[in-house]
C-alpha atoms as a PDB file:
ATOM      1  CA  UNK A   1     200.669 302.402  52.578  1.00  0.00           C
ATOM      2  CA  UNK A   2     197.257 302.019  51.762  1.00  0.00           C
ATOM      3  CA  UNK A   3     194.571 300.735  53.950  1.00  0.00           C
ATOM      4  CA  UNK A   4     193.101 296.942  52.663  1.00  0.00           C
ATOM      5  CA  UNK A   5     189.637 295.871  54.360  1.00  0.00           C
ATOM      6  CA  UNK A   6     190.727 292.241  53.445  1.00  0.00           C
ATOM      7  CA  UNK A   7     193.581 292.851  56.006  1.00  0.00           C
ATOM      8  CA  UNK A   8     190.593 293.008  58.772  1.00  0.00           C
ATOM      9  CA  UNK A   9     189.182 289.538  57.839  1.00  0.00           C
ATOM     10  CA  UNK A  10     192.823 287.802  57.780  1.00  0.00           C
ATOM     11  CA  UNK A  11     194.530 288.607  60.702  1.00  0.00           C
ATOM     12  CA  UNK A  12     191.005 287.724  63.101  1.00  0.00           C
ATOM     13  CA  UNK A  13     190.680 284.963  60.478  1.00  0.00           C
ATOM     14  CA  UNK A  14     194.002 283.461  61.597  1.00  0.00           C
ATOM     15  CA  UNK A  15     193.873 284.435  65.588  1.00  0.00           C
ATOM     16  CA  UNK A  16     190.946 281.815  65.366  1.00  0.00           C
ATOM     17  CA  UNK A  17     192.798 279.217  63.782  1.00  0.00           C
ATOM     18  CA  UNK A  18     195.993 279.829  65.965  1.00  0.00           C
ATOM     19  CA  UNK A  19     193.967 279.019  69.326  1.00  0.00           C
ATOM     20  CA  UNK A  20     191.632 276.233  67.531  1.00  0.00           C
ATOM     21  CA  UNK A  21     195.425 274.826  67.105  1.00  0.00           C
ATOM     22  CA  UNK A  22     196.239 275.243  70.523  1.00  0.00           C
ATOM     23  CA  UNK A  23     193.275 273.819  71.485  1.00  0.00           C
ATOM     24  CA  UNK A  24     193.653 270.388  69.400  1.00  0.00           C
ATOM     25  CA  UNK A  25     194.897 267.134  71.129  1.00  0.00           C
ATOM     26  CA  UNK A  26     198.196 266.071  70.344  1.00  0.00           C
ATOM     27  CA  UNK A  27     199.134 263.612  68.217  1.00  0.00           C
ATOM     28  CA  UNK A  28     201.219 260.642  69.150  1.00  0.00           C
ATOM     29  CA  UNK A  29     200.457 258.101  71.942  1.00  0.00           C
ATOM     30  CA  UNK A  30     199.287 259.485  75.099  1.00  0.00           C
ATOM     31  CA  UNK A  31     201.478 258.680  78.112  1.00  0.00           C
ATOM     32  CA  UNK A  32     200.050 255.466  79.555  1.00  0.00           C
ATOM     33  CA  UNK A  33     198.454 256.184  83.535  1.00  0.00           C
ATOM     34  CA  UNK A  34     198.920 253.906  85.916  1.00  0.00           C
ATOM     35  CA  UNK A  35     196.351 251.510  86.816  1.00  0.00           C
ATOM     36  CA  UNK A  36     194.243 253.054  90.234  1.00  0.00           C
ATOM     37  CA  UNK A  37     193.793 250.333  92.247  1.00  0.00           C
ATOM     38  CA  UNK A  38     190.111 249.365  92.437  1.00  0.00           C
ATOM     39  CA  UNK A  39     187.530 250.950  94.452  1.00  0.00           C
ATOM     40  CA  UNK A  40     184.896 249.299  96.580  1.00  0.00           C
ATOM     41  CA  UNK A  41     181.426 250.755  95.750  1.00  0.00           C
ATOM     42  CA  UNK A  42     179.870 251.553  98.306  1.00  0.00           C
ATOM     43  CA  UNK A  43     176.688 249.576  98.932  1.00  0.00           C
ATOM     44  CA  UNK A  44     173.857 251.539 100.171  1.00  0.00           C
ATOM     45  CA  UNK A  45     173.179 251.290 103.734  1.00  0.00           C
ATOM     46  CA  UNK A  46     169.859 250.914 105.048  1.00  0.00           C
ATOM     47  CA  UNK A  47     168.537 253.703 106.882  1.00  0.00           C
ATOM     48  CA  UNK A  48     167.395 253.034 110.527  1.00  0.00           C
ATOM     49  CA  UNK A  49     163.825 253.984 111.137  1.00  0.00           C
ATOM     50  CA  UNK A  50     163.673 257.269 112.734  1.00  0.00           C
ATOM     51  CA  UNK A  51     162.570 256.502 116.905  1.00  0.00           C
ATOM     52  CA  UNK A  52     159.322 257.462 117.795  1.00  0.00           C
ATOM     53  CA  UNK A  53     158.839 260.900 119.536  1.00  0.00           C
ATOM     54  CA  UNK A  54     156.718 261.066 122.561  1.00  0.00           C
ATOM     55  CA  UNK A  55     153.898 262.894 123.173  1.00  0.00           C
ATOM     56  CA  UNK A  56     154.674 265.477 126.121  1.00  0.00           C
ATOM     57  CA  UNK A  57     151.290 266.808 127.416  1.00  0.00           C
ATOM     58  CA  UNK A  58     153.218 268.832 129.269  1.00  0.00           C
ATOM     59  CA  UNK A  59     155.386 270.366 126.738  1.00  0.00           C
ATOM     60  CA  UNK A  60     154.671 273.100 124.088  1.00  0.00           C
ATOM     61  CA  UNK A  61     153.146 273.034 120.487  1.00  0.00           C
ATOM     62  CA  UNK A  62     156.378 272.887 119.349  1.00  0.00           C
ATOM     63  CA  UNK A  63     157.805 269.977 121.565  1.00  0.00           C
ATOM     64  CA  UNK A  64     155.024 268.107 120.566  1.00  0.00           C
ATOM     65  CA  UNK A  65     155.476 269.162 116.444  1.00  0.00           C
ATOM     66  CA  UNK A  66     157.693 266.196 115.964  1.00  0.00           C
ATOM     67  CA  UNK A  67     154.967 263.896 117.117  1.00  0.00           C
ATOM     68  CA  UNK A  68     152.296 265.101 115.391  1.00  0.00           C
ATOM     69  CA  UNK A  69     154.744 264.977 112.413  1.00  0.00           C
ATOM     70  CA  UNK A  70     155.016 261.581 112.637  1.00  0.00           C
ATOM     71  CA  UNK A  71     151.618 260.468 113.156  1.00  0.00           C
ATOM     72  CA  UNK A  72     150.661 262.719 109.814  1.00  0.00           C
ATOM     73  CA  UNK A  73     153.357 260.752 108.016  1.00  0.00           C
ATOM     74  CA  UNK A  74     152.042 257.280 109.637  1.00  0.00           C
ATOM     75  CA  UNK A  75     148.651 258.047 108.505  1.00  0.00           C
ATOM     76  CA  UNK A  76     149.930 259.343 104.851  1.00  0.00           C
ATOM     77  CA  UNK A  77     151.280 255.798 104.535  1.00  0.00           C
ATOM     78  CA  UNK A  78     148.567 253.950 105.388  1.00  0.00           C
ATOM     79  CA  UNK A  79     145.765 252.499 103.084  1.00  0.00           C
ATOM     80  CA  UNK A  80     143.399 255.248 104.602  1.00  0.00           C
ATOM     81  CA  UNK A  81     145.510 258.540 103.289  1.00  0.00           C
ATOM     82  CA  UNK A  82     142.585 260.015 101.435  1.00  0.00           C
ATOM     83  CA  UNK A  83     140.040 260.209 104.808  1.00  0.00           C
ATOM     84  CA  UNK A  84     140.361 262.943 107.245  1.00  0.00           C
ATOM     85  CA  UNK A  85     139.422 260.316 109.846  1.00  0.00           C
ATOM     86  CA  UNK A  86     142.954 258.441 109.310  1.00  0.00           C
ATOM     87  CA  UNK A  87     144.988 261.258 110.543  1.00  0.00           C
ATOM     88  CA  UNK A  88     142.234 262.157 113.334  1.00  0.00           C
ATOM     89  CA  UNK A  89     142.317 258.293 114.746  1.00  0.00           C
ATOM     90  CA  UNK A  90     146.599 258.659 114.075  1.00  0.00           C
ATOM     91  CA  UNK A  91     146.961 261.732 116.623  1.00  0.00           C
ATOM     92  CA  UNK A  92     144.244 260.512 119.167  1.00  0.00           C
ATOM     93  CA  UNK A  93     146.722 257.419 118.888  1.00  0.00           C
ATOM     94  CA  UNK A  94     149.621 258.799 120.222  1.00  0.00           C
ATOM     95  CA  UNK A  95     147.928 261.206 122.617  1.00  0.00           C
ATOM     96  CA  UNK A  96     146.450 264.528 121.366  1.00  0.00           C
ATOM     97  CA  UNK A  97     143.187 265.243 122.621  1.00  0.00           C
ATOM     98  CA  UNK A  98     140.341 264.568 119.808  1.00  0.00           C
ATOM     99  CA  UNK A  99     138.150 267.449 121.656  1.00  0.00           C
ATOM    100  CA  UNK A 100     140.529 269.315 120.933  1.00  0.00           C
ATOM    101  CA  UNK A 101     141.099 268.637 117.169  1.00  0.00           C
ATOM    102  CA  UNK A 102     139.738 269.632 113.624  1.00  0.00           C
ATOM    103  CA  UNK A 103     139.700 268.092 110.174  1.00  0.00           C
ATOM    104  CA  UNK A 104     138.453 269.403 106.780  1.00  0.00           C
ATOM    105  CA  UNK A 105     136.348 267.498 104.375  1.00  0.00           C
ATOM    106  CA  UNK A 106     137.561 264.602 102.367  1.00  0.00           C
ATOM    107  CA  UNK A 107     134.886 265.196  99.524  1.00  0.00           C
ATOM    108  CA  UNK A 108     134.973 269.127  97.781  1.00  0.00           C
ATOM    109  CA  UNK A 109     131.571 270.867  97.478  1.00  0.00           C
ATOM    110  CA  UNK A 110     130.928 269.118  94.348  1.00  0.00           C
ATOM    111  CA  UNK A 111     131.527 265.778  95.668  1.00  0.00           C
ATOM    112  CA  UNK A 112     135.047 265.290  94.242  1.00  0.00           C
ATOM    113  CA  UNK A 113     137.917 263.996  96.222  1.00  0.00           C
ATOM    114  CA  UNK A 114     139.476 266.740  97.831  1.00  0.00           C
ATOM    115  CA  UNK A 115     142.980 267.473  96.606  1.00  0.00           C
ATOM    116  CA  UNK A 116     144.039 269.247  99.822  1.00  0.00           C
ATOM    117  CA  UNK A 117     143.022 268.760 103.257  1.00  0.00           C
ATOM    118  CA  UNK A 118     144.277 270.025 107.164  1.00  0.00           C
ATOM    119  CA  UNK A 119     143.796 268.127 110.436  1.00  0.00           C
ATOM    120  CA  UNK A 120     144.306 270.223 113.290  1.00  0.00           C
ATOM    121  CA  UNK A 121     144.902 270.200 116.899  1.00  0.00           C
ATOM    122  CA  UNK A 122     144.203 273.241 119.343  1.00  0.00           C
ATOM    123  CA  UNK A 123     147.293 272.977 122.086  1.00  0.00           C
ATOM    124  CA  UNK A 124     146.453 276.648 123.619  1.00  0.00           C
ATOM    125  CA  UNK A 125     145.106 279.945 123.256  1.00  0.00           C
ATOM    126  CA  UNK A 126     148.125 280.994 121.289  1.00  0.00           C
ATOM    127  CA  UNK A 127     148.971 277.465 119.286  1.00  0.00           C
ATOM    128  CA  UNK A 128     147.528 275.173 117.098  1.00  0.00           C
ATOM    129  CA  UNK A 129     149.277 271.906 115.375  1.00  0.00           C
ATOM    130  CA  UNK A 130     148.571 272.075 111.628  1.00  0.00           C
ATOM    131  CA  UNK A 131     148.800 269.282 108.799  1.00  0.00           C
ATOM    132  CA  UNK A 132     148.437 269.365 105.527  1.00  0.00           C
ATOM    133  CA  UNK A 133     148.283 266.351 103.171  1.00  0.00           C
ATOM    134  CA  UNK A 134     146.492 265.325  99.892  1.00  0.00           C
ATOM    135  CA  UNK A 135     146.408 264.148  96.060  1.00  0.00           C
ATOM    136  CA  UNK A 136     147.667 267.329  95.313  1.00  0.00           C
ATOM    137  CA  UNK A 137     150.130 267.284  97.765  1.00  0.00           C
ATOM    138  CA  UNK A 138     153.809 265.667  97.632  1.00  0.00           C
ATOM    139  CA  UNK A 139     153.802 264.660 101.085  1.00  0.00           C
ATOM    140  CA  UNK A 140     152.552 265.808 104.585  1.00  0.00           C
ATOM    141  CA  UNK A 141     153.456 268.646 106.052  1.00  0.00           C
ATOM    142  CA  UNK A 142     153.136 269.862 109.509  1.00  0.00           C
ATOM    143  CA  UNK A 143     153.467 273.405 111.287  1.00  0.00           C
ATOM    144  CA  UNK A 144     152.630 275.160 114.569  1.00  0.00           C
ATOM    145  CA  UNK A 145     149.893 278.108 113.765  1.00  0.00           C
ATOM    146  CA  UNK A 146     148.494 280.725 116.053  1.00  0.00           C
ATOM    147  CA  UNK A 147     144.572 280.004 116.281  1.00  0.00           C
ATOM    148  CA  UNK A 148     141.773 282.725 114.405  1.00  0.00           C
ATOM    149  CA  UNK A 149     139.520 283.793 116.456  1.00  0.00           C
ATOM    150  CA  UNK A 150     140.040 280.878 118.824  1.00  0.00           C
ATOM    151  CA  UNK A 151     139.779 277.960 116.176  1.00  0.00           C
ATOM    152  CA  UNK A 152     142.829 276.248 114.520  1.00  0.00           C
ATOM    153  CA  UNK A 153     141.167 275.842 110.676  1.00  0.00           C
ATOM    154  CA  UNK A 154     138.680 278.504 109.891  1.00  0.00           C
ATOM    155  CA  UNK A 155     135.287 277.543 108.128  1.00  0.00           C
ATOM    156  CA  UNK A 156     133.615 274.655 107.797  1.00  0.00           C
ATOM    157  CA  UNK A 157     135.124 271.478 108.763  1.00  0.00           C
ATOM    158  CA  UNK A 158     134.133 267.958 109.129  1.00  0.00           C
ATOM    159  CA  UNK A 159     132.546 266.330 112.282  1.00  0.00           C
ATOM    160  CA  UNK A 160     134.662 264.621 114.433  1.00  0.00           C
ATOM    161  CA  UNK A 161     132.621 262.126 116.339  1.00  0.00           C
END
């Protein structure tokens, strides 16, 4: 028996028709399915309003994240999101100590709208509350920071009066 290359191209040839085959619908009527019963869509639920936090002057940085949270997020709504005195006026609002605070520029060195800024507020030696919030950022974030070298945002930042 003598060896035929055009035996190699047939038999793969037909293994990919055999399982193309296999793989096609069959003909005839499909078996009718019975009729599910209709669904009720659900209709979207309103979402209660998270509750406030309150301020704890007694607790920790971190009890008092949640707060500060909020009040970021309050102040990121509001008509005044692009001025660092918005989230300064926010906090003081619901109890952090504006002494004790810190807020960068709204305008860049160049005079542009800043696309980033951070408020700040000093709760101890060891822990600051941090915000960040901006044009160029999706939405407010807030985080509890260990000062440097006893400040909460490092360089030049804008008067708080």
């Amino acid at each position: 028996m003598s060896f035929r290359p055009s035996r190699l191209i047939v038999v793969p040839a037909l293994l990919a028709v055999a399982s193309l085959v296999a793989c096609a619908p069959e003909t005839g009527e499909a078996e009718p399915t019975p009729d599910a019963a209709p669904t009720a869509t659900p209709t979207p639920s309103e979402t209660p309003a998270p509750e406030p936090v309150k301020f704890s002057p007694d607790g920790s940085a971190e009890d008092n994240l949640p707060v500060f949270q909020q009040a970021i997020e309050r102040a990121w709504a509001s008509d005044g999101r692009a001025q660092g005195r918005t989230y300064v006026d926010m906090l003081a609002e619901v109890g952090f100590d504006i002494s004790e605070m810190q807020v960068s520029k709204d305008l860049s060195t160049v005079g542009n709208a800043a696309e980033t800024m951070m408020v700040s507020v000093r709760w101890s030696d060891s822990a600051c509350l941090v915000g960040q919030f901006g044009p160029d950022t999706p939405e407010p974030v807030a985080t509890v920071l260990e000062p440097v070298d006893g400040v909460c945002l490092p360089g030049e930042t804008a008067a708080i009066e």
